[in-house]
N, C-alpha and C. Protein backbone atom coordinates (compact mmCIF):
# COMPACT_ATOMS: atom_id res chain seq x y z
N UNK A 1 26.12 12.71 -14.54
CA UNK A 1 25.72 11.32 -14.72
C UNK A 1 25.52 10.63 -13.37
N UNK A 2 26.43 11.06 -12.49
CA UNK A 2 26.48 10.05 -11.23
C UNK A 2 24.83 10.45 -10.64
N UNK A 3 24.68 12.01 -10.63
CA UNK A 3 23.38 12.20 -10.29
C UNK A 3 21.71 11.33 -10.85
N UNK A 4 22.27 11.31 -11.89
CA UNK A 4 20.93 10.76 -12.89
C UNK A 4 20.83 9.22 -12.03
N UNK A 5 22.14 8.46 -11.60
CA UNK A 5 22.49 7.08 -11.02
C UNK A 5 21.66 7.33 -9.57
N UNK A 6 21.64 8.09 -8.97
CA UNK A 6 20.91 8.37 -7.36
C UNK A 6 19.27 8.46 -7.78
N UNK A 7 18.21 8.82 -9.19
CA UNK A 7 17.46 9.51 -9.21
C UNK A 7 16.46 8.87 -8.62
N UNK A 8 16.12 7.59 -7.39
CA UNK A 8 15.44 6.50 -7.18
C UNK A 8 14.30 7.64 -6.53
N UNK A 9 13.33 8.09 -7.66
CA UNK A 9 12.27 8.95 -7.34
C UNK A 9 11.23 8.17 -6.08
N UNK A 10 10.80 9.58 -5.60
CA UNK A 10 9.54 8.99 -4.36
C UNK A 10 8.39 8.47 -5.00
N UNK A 11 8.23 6.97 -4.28
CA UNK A 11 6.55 6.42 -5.11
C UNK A 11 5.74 7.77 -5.22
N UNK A 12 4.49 6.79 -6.40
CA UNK A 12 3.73 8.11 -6.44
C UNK A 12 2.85 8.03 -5.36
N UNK A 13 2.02 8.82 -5.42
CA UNK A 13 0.74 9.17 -3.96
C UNK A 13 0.05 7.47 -4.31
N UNK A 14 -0.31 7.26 -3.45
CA UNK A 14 -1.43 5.88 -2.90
C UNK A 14 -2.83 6.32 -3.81
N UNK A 15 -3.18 5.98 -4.43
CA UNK A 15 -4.75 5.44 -5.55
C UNK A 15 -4.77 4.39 -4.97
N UNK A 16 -6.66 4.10 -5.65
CA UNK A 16 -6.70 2.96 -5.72
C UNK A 16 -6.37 2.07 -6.84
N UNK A 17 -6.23 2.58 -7.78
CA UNK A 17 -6.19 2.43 -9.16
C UNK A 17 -4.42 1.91 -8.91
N UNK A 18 -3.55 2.73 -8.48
CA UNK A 18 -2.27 1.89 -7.63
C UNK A 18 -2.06 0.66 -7.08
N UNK A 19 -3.28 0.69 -6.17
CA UNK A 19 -3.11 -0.29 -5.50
C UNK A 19 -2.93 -1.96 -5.99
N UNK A 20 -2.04 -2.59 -5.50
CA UNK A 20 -1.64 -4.05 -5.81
C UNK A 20 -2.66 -5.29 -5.47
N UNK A 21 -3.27 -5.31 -5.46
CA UNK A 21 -4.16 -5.64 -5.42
C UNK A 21 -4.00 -7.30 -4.86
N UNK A 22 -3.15 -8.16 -5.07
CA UNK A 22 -2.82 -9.53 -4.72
C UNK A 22 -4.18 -10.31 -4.14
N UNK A 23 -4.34 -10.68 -3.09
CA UNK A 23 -5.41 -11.69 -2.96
C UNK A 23 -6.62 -10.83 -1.74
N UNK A 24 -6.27 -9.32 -2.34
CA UNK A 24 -7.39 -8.23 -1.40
C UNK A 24 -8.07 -7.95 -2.70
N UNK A 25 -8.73 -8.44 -3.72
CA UNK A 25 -9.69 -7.74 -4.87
C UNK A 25 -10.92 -7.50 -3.95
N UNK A 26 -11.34 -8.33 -3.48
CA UNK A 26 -12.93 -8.10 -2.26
C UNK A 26 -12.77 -6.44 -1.76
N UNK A 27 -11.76 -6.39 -1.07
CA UNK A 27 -12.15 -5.01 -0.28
C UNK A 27 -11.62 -3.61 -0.94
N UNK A 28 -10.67 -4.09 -2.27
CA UNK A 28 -10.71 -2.88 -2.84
C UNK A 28 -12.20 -3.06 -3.65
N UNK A 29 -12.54 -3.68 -4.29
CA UNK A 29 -13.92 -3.68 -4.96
C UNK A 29 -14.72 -3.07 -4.12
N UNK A 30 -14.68 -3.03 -2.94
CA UNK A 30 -15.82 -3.01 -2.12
C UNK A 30 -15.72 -1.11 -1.68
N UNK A 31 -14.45 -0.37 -1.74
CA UNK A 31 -13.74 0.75 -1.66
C UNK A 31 -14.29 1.56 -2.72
N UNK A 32 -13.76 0.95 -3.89
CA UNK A 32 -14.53 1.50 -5.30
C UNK A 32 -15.96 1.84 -5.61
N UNK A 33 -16.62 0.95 -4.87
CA UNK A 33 -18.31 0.99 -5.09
C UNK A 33 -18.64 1.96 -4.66
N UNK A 34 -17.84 2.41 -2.69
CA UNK A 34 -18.30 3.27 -2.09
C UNK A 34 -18.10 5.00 -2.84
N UNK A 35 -17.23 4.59 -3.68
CA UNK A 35 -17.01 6.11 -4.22
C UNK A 35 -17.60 6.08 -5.70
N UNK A 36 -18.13 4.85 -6.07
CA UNK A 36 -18.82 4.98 -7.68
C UNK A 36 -20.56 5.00 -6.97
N UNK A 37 -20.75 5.67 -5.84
CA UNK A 37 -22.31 5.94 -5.76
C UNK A 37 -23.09 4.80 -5.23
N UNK A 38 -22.54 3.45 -5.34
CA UNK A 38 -23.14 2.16 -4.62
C UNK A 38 -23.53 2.73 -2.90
N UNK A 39 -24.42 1.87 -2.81
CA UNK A 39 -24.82 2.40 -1.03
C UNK A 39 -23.51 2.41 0.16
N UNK A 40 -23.61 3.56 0.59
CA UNK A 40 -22.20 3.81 1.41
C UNK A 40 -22.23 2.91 2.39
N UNK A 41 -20.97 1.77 3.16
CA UNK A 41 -20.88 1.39 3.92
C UNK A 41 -19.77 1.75 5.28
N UNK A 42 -19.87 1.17 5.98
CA UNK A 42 -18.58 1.31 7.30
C UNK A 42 -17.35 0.06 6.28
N UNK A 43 -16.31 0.65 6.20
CA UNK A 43 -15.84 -0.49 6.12
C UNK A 43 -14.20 -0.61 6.99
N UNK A 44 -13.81 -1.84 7.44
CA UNK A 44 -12.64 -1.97 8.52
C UNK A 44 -12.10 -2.86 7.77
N UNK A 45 -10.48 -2.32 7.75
CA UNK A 45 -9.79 -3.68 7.51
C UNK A 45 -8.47 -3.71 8.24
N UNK A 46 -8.10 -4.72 7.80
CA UNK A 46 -7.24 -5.15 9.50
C UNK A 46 -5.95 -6.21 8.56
N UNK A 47 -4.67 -6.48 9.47
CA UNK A 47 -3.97 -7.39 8.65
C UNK A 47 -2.33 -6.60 9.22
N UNK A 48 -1.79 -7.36 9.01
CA UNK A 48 -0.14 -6.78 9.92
C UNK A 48 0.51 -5.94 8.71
N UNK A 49 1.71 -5.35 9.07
CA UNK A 49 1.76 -4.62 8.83
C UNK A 49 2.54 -4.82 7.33
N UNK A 50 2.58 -3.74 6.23
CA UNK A 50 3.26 -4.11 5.13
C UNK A 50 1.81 -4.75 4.13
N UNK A 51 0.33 -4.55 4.42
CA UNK A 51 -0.35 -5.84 3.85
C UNK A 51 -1.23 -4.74 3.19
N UNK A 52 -0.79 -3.37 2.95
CA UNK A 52 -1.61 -2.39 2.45
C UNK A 52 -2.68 -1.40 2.85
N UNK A 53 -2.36 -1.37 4.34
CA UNK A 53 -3.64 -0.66 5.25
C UNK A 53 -3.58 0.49 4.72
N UNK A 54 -2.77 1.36 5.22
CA UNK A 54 -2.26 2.45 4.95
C UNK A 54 -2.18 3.35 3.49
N UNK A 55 -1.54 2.63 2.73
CA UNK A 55 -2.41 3.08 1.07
C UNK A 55 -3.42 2.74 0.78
N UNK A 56 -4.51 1.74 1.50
CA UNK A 56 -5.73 2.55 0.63
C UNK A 56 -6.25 3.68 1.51
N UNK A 57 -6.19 3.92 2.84
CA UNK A 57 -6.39 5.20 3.42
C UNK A 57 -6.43 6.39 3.44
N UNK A 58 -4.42 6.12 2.71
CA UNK A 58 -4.66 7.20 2.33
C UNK A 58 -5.37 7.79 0.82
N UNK A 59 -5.46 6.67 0.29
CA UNK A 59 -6.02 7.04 -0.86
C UNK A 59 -7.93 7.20 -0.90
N UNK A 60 -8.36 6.65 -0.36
CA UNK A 60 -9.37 7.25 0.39
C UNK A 60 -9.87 8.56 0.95
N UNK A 61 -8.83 8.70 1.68
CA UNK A 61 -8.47 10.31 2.30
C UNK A 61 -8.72 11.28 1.39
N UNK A 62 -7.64 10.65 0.37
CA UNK A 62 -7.53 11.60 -0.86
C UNK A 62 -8.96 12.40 -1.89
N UNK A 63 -9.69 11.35 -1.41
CA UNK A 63 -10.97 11.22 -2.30
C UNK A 63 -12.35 11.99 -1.33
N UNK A 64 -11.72 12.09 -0.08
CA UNK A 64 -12.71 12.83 0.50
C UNK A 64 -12.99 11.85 0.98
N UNK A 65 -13.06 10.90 1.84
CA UNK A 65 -13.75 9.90 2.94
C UNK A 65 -13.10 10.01 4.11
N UNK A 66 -13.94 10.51 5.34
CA UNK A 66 -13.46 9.74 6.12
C UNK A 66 -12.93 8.65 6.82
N UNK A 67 -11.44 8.61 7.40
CA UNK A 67 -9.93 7.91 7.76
C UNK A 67 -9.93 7.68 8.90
N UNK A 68 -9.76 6.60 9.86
CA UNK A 68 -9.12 6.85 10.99
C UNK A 68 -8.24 5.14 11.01
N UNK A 69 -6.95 5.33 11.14
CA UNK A 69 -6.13 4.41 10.99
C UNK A 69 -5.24 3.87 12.26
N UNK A 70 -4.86 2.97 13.00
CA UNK A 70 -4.48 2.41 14.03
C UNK A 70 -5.16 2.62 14.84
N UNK A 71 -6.27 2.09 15.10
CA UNK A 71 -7.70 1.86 15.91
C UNK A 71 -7.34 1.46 17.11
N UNK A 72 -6.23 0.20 16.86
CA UNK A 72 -5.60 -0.67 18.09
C UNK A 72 -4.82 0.17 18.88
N UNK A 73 -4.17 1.61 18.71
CA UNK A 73 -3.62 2.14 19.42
C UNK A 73 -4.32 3.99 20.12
N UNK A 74 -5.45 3.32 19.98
CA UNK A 74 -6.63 4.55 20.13
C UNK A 74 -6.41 4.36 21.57
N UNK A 75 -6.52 5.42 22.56
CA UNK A 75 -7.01 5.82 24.42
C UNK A 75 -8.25 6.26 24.44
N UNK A 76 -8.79 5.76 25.76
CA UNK A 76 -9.93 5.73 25.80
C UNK A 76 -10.80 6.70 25.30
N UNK A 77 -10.39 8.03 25.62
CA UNK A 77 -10.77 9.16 24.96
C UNK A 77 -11.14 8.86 23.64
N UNK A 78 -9.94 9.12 22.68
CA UNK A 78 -9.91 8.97 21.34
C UNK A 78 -11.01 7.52 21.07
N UNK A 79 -11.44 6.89 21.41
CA UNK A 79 -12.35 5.27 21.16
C UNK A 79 -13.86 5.91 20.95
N UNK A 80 -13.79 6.61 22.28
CA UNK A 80 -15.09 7.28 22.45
C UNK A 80 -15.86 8.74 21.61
N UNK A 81 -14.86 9.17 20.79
CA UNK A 81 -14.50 10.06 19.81
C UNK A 81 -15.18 9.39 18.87
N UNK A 82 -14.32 7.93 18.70
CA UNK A 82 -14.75 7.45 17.11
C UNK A 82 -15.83 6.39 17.64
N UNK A 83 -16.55 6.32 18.48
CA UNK A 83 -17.99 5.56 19.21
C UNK A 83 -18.64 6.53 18.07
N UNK A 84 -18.61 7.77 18.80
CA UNK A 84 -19.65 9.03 18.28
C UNK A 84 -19.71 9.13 16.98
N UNK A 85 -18.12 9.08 16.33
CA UNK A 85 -18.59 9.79 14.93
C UNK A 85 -19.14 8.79 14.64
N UNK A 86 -19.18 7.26 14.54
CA UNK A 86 -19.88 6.15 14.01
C UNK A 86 -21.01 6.48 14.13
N UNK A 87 -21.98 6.56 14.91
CA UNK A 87 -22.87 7.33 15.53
C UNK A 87 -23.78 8.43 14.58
N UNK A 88 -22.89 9.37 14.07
CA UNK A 88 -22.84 10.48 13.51
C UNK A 88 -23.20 10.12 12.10
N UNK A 89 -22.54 9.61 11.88
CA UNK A 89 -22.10 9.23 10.23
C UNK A 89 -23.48 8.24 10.09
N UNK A 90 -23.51 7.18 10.45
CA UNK A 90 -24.57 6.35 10.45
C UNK A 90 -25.84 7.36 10.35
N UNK A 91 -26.37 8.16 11.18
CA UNK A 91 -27.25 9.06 11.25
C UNK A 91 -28.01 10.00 9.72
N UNK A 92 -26.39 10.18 9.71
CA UNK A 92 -26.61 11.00 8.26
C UNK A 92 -25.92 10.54 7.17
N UNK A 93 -26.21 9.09 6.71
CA UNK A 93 -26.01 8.20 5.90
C UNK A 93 -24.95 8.52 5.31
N UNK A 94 -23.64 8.90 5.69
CA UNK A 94 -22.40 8.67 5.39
C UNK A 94 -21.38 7.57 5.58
N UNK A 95 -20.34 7.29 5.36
CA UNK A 95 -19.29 6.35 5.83
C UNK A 95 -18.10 6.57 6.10
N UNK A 96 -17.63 5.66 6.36
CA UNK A 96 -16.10 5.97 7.11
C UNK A 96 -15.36 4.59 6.88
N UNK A 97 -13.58 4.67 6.30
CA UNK A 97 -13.35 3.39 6.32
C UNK A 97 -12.30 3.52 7.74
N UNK A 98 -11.94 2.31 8.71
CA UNK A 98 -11.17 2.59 9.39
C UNK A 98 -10.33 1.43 8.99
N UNK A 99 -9.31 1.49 9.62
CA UNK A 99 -8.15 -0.09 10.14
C UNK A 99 -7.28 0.06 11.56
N UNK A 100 -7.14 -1.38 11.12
CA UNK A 100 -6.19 -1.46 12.65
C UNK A 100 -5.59 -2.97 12.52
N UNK A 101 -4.54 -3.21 13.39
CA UNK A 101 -3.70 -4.77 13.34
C UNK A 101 -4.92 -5.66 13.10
N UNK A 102 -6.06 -5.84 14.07
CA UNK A 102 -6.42 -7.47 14.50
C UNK A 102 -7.67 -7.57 13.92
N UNK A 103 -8.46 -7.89 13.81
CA UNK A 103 -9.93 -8.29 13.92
C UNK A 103 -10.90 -7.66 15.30
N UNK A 104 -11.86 -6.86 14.89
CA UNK A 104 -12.48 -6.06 15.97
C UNK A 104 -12.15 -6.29 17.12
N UNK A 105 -13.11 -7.72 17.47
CA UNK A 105 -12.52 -7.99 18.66
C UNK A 105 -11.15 -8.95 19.05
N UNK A 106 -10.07 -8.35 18.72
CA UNK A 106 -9.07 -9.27 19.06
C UNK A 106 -8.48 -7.76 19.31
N UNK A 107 -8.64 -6.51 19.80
CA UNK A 107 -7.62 -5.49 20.36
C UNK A 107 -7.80 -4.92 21.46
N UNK A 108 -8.66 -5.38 22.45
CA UNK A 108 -8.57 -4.96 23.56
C UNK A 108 -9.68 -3.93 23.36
N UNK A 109 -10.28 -3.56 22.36
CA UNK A 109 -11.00 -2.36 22.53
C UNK A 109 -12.35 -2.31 23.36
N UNK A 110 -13.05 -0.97 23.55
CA UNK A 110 -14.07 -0.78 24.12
C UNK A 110 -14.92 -1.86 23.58
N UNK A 111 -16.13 -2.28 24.16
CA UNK A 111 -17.20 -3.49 23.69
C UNK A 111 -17.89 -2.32 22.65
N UNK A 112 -18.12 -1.43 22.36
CA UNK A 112 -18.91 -0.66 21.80
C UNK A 112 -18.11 -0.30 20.96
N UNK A 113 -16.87 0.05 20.81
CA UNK A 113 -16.21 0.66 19.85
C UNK A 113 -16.25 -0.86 19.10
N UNK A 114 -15.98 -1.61 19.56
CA UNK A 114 -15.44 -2.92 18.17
C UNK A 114 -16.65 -3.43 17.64
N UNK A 115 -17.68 -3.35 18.28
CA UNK A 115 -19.07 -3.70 17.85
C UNK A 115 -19.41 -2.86 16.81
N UNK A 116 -18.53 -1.19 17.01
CA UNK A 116 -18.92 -0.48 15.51
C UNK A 116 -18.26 -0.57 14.35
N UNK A 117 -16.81 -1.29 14.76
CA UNK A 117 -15.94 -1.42 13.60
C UNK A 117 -16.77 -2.09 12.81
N UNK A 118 -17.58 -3.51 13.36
CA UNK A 118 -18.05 -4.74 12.92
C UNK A 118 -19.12 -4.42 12.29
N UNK A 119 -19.77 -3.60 11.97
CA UNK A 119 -20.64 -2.59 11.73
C UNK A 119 -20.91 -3.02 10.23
N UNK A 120 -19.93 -2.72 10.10
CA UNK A 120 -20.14 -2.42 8.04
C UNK A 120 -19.44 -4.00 7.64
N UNK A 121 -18.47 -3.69 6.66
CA UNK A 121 -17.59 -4.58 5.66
C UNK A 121 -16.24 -4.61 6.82
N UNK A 122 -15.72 -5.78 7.20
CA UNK A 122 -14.68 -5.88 7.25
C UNK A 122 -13.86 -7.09 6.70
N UNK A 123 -12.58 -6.37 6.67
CA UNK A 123 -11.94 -7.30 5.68
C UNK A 123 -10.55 -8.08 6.22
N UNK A 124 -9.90 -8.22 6.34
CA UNK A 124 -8.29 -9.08 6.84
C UNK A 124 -7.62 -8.79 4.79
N UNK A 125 -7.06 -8.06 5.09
CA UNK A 125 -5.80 -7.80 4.22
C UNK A 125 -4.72 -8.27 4.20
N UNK A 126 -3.90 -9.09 3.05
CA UNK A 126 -2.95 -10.09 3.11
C UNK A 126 -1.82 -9.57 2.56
N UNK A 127 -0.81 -9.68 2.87
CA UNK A 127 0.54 -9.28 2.83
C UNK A 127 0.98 -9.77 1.30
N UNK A 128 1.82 -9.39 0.24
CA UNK A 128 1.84 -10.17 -0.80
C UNK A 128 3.12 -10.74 -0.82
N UNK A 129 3.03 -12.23 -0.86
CA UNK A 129 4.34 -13.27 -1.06
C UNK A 129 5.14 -12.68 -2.25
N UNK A 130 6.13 -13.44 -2.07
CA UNK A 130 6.82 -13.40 -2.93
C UNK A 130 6.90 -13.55 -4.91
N UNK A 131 6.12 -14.19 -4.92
CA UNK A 131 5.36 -15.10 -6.17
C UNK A 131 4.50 -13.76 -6.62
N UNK A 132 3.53 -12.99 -6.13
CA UNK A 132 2.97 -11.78 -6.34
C UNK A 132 3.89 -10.61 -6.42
N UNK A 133 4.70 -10.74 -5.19
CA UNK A 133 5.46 -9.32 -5.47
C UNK A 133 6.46 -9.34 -7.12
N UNK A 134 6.55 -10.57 -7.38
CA UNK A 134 7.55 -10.56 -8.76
C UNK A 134 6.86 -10.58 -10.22
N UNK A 135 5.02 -11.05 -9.46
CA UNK A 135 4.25 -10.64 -10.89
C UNK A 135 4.23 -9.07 -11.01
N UNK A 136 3.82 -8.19 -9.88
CA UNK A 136 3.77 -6.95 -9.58
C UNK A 136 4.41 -6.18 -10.25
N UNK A 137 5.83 -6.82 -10.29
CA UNK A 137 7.16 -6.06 -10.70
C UNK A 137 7.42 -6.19 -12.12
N UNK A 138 6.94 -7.20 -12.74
CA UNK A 138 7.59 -7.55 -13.93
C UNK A 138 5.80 -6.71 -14.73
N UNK A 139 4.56 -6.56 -14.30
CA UNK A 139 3.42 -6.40 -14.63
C UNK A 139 3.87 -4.71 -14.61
N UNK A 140 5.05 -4.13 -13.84
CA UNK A 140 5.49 -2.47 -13.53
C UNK A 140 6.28 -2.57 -15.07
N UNK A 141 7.09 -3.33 -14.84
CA UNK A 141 8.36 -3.50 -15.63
C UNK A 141 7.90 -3.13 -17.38
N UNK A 142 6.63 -4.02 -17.48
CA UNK A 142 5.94 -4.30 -18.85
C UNK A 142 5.31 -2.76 -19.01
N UNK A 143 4.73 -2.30 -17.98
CA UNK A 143 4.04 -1.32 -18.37
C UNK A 143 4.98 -0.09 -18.94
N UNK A 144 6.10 0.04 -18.09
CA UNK A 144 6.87 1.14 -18.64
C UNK A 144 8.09 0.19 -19.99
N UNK A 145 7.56 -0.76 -20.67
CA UNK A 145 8.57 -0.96 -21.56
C UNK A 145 9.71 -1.63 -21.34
N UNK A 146 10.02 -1.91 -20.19
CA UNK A 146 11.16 -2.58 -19.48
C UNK A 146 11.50 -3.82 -20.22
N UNK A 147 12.54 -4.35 -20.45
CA UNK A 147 13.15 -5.63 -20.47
C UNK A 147 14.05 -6.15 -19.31
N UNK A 148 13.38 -6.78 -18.05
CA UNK A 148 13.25 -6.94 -16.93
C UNK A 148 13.99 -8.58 -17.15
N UNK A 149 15.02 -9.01 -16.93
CA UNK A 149 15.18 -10.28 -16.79
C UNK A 149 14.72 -10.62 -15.65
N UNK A 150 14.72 -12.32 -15.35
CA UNK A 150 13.73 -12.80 -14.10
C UNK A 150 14.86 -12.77 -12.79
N UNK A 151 16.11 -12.88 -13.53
CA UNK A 151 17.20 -12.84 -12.38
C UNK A 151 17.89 -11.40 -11.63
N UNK A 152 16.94 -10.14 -12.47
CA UNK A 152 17.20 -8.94 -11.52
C UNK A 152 15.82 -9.29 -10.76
N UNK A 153 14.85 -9.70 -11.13
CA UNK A 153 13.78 -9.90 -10.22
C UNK A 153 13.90 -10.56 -9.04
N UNK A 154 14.39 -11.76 -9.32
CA UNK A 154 15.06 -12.12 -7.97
C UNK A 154 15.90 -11.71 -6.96
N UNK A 155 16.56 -11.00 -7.41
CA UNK A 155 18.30 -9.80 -7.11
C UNK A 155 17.56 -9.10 -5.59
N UNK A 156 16.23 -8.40 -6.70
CA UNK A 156 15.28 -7.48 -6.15
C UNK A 156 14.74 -8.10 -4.69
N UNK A 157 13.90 -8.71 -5.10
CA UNK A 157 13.74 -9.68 -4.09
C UNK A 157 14.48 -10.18 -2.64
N UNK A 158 15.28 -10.79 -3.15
CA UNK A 158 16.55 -11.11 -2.16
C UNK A 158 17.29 -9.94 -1.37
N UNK A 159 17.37 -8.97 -1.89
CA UNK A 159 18.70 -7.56 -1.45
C UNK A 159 17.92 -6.54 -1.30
N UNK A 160 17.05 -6.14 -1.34
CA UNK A 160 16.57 -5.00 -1.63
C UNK A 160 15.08 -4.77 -0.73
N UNK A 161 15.02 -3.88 0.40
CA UNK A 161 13.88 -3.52 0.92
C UNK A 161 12.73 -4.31 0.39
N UNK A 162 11.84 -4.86 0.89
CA UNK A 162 11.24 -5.64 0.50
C UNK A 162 9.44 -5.02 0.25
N UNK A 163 9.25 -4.04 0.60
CA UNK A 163 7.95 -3.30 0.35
C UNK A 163 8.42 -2.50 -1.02
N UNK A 164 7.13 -2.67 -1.54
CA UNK A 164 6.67 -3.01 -2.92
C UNK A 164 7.47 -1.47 -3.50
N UNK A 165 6.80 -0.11 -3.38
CA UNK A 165 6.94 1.24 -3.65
C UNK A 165 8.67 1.18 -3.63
N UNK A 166 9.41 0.68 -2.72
CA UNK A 166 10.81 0.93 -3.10
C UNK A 166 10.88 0.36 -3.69
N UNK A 167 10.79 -1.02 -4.44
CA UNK A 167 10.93 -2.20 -4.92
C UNK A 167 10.96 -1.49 -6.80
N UNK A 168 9.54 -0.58 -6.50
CA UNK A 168 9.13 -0.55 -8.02
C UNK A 168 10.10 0.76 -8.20
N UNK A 169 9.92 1.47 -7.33
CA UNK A 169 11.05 2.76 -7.14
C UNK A 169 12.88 2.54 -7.87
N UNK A 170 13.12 1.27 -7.65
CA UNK A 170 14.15 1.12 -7.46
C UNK A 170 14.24 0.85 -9.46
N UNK A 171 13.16 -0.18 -9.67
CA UNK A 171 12.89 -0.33 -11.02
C UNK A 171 13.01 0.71 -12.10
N UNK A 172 12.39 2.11 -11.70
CA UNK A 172 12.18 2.86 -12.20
C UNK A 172 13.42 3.52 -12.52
N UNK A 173 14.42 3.74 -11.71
CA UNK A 173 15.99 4.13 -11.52
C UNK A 173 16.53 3.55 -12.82
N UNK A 174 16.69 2.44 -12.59
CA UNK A 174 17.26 1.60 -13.12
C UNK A 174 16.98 1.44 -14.71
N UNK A 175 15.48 1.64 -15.02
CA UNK A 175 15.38 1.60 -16.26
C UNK A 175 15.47 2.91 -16.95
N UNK A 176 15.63 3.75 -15.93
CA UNK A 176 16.56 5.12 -16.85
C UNK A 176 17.65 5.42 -16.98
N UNK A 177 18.49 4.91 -15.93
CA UNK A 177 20.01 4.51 -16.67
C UNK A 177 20.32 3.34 -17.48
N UNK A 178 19.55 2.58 -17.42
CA UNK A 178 19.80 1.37 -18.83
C UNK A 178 19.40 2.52 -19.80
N UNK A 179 18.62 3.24 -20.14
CA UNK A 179 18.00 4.13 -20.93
C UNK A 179 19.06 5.08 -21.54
N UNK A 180 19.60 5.49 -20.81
CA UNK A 180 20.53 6.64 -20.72
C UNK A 180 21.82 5.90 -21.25
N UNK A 181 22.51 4.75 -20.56
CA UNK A 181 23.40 3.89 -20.97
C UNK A 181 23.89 3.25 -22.12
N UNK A 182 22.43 3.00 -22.90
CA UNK A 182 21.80 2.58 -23.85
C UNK A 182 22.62 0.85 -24.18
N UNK A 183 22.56 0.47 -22.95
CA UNK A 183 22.83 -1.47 -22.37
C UNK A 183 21.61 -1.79 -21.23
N UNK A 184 21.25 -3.26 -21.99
CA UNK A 184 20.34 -3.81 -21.52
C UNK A 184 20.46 -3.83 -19.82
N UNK A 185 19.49 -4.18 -19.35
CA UNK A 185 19.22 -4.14 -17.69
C UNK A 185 20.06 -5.73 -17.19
N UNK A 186 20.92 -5.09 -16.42
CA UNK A 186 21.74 -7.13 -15.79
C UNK A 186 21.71 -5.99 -14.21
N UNK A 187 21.63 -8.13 -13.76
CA UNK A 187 21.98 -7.25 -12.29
C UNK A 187 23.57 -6.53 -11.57
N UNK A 188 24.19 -6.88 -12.54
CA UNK A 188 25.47 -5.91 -12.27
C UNK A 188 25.32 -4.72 -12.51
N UNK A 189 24.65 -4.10 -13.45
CA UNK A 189 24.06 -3.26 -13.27
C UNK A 189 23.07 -2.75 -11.89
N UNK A 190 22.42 -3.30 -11.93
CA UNK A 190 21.30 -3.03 -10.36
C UNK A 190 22.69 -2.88 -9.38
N UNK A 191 23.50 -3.76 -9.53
CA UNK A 191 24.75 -3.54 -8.20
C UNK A 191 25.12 -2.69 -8.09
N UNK A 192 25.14 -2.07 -9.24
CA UNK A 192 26.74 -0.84 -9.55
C UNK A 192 25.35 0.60 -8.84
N UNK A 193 24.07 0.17 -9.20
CA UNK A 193 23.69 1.38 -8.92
C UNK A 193 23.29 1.79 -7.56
N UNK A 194 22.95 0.67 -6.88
CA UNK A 194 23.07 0.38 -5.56
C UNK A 194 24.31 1.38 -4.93
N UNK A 195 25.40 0.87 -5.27
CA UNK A 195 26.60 0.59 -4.81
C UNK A 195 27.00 2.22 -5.00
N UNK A 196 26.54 2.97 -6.15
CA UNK A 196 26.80 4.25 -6.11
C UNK A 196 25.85 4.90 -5.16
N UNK A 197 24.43 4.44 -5.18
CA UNK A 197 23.66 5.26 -4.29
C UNK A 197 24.64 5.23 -2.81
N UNK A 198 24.87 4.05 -2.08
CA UNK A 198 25.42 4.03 -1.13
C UNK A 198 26.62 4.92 -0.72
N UNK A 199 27.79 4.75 -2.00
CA UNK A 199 28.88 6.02 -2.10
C UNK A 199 28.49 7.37 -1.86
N UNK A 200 27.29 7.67 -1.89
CA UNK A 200 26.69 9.26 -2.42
C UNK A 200 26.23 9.25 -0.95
N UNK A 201 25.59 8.18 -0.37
CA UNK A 201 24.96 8.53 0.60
C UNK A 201 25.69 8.77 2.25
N UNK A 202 27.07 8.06 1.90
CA UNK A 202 27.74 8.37 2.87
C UNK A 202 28.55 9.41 3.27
């Protein structure tokens, strides 16, 4: 039993169909097109960190598109690498999505390299508040059947890693030992399971 209490499984792989979508619908729409046959574009998106760069990339990746991710921490070499493939790709009417922290030109980069980011679609990707992350959760919660009170949502919120995949991760735990328990979800519960993961982990 104590085991089944630790089982806080690894998110699943990054989709887009995953993806949270909060106040970025534009550039996943715009992601989707490129792989439902719409005319291929460059597309860049940019936004600090935690705001979703990285899962759609990799989910991208996944799909067969060319990736190249932290642009802002490219050497000169590597800039001039991805000058070319832009270059390349453009040529032979392919695409590529990239990202990076800032807005093309706000990273210091080559004049030519940011002039190609700027190329296609770019987007600024927004981090999701609080108010979203608890529709997110309770919109997880509903899907798997959950009876989610609003005050483990908050619990969640407040105590608990604050990026989304542990968040829903943690959900998922939880509603299989309420399951298993066969007592509704309270956050003394969420405590106790916490509180064992931590015992186990030390």
């Amino acid at each position: 039993m104590k085991q089944l209490l630790l089982d806080i499984k690894p998110a699943a792989p990054p989709t887009l169909q995953n993806f949270v979508v909060g106040r970025n619908a534009e550039a996943l729409a715009s992601l989707t097109d490129a792989f439902d046959g719409k005319p291929p574009q460059f597309i860049y998106v940019w936004g600090e960190s935690g705001c979703g760069k990285s899962h759609l990339l990799k989910a991208c990746k996944a799909l067969g598109a060319k990736v190249v991710d932290d642009v802002h921490l490219l050497n000169n070499d590597a800039q001039i690498d991805l000058f070319n493939q832009y270059n390349q790709l453009k040529e032979a009417g392919e695409w590529m999505i990239t990202a990076g922290l800032h807005a093309p030109t706000h990273m210091g980069l080559r004049d030519d390299v940011a002039t190609r980011l700027a190329w296609g679609l770019v987007y600024q990707l927004h981090p999701m508040n609080d108010i979203e992350k608890a529709t997110a959760l309770k919109q997880h919660a509903f899907e798997r059947g959950m009876k989610l009170p609003d005050e483990v949502v908050g619990y969640c919120l407040r105590y608990l890693r604050r990026d989304l995949p542990t968040l829903m991760a943690t959900l998922d735990a939880l509603d299989e030992w309420s399951l298993t328990m066969q007592k509704p979800i309270t956050v003394p519960m969420l405590r106790k399971l916490l509180q064992l993961n931590l015992d186990l982990s030390d």
